[in-house]
C-alpha atoms as a PDB file:
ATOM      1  CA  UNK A   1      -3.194 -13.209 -21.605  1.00  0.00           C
ATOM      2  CA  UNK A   2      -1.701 -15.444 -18.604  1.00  0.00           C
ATOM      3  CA  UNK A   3      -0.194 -13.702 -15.437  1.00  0.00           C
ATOM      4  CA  UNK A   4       2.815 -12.181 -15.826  1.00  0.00           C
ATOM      5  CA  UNK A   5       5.261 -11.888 -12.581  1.00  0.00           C
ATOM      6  CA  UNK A   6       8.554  -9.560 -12.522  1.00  0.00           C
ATOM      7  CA  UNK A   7      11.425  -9.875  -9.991  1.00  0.00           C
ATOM      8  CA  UNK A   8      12.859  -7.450  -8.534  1.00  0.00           C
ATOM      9  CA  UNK A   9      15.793  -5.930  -5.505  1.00  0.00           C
ATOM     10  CA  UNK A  10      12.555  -5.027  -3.752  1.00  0.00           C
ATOM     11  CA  UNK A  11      10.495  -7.657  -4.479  1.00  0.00           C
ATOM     12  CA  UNK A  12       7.735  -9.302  -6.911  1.00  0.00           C
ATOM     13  CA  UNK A  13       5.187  -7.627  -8.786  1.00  0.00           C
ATOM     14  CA  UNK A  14       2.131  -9.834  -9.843  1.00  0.00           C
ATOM     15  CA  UNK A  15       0.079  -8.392 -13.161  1.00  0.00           C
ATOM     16  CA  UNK A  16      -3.157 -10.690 -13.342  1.00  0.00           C
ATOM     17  CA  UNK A  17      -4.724 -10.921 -16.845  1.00  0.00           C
ATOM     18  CA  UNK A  18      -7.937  -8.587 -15.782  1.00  0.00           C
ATOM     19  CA  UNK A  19      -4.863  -5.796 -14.918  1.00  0.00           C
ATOM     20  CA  UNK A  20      -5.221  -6.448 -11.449  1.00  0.00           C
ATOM     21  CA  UNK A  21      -1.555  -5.890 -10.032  1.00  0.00           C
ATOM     22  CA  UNK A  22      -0.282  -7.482  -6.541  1.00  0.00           C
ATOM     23  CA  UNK A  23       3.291  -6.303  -5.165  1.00  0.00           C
ATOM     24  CA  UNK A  24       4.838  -8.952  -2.556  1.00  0.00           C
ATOM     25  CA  UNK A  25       7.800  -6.510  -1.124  1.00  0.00           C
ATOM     26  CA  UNK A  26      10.278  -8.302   0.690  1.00  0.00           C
ATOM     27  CA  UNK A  27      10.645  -5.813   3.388  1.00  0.00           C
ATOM     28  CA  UNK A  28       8.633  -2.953   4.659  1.00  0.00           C
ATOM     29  CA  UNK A  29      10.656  -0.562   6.894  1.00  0.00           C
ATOM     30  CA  UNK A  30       8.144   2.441   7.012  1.00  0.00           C
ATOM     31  CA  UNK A  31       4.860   3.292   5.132  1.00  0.00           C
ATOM     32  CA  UNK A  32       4.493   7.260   4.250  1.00  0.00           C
ATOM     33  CA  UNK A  33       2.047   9.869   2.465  1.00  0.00           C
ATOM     34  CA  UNK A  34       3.277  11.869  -0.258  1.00  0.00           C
ATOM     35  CA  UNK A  35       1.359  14.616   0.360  1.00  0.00           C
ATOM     36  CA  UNK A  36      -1.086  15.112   3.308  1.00  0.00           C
ATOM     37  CA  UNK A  37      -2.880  17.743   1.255  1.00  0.00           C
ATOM     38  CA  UNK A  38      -4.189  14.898  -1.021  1.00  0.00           C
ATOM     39  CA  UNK A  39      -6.093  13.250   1.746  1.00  0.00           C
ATOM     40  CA  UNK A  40      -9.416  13.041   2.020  1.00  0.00           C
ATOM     41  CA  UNK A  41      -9.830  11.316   4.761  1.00  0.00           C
ATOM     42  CA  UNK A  42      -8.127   9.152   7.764  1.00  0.00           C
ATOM     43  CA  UNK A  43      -9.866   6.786  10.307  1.00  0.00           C
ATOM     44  CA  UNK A  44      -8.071   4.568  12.478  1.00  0.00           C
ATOM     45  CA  UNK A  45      -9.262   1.759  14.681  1.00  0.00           C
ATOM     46  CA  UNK A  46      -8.330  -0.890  16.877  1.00  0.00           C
ATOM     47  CA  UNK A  47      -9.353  -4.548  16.594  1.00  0.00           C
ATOM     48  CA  UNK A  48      -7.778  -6.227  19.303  1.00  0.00           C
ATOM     49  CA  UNK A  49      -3.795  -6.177  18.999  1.00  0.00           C
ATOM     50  CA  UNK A  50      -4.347  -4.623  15.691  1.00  0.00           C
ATOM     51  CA  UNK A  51      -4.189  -1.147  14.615  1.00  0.00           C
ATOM     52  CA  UNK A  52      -5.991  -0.246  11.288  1.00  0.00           C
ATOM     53  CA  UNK A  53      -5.489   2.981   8.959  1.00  0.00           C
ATOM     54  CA  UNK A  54      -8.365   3.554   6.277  1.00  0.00           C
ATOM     55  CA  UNK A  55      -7.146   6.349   4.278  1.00  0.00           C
ATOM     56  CA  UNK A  56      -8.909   8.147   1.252  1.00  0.00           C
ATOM     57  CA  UNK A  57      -7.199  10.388  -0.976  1.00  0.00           C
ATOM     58  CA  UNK A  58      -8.902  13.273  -3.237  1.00  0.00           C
ATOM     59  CA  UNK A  59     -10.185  11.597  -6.441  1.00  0.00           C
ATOM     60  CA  UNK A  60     -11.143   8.206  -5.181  1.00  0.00           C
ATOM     61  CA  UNK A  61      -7.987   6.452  -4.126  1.00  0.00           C
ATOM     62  CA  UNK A  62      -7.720   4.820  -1.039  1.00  0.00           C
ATOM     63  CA  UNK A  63      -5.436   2.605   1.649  1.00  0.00           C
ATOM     64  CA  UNK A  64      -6.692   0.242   4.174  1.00  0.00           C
ATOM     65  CA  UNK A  65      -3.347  -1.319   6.151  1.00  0.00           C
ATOM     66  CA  UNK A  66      -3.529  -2.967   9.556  1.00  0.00           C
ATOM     67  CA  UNK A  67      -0.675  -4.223  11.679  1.00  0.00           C
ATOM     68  CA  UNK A  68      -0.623  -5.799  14.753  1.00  0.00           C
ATOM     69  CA  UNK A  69       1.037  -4.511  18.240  1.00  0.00           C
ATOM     70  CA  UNK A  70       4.612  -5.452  17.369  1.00  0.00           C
ATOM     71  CA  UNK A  71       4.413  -3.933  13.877  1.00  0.00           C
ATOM     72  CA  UNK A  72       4.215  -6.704  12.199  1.00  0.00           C
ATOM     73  CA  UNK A  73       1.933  -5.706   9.041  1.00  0.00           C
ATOM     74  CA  UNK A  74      -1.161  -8.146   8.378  1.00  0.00           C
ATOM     75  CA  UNK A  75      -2.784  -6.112   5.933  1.00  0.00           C
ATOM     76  CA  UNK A  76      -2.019  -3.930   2.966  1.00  0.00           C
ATOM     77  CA  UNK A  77      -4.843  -3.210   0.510  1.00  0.00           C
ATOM     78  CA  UNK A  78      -4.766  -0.295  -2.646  1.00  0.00           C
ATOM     79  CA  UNK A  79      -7.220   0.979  -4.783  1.00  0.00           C
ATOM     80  CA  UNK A  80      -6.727   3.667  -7.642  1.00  0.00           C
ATOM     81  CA  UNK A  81      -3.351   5.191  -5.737  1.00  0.00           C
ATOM     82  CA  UNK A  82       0.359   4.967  -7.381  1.00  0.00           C
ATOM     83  CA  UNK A  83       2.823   4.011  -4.539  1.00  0.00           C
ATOM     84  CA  UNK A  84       6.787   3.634  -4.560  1.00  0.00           C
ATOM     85  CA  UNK A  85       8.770   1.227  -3.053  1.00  0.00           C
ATOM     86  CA  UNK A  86      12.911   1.866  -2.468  1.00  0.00           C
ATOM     87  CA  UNK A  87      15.521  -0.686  -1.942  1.00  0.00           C
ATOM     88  CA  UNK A  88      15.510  -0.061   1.958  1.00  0.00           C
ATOM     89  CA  UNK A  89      11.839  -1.069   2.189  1.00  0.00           C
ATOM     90  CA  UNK A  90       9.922   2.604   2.315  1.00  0.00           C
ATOM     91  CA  UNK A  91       6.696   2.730   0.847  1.00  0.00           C
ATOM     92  CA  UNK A  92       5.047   5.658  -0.529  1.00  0.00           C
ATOM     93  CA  UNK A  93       1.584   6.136  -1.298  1.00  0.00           C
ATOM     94  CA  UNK A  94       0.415   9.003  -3.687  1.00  0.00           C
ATOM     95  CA  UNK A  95      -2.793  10.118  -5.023  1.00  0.00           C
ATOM     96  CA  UNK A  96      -3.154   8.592  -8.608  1.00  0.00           C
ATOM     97  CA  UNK A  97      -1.624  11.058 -11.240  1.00  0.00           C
ATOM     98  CA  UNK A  98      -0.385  13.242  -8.379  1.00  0.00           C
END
């Protein structure tokens, strides 16, 4: 099956043919937990100008983001989470099946 890509207000979402799925979002005004309670863990470090965030929910999930002094985001990585995305460019992550 090839690689199918939807367009959307919010942006483009990217479904590989192994199920992998990539989300280009035009604009990201804020980044947000659904519920602390479903993290496991939160580590952040500094590399330089950068500022990174690994975060681990309960039951495997995790977030590792890193953006750089002005805010500019450089890195956005998900495993095993759901996240929502509305029109004005707020992202929020969730444990999966939360």
């Amino acid at each position: 099956m090839p690689d199918k890509t939807i367009k959307t207000d919010v942006g483009t979402v990217k479904i590989g043919d192994d199920g992998t799925i990539s989300l280009s979002v035009n604009k990201i005004t804020k980044i947000s937990i659904d519920n602390i309670t479903d993290v496991h863990s939160h580590v952040i470090m500094r590399e330089g100008d950068t500022t990174v965030h690994q975060i681990k929910f309960r039951d495997e999930g995790s977030v590792d983001l890193a953006y750089k002094a002005d805010g500019k985001l450089v890195r956005f990585a998900a495993d095993k989470i759901q996240t929502s995305v509305d029109s004005s460019g707020v992202v929020v992550l969730m444990r999966k099946d939360a």
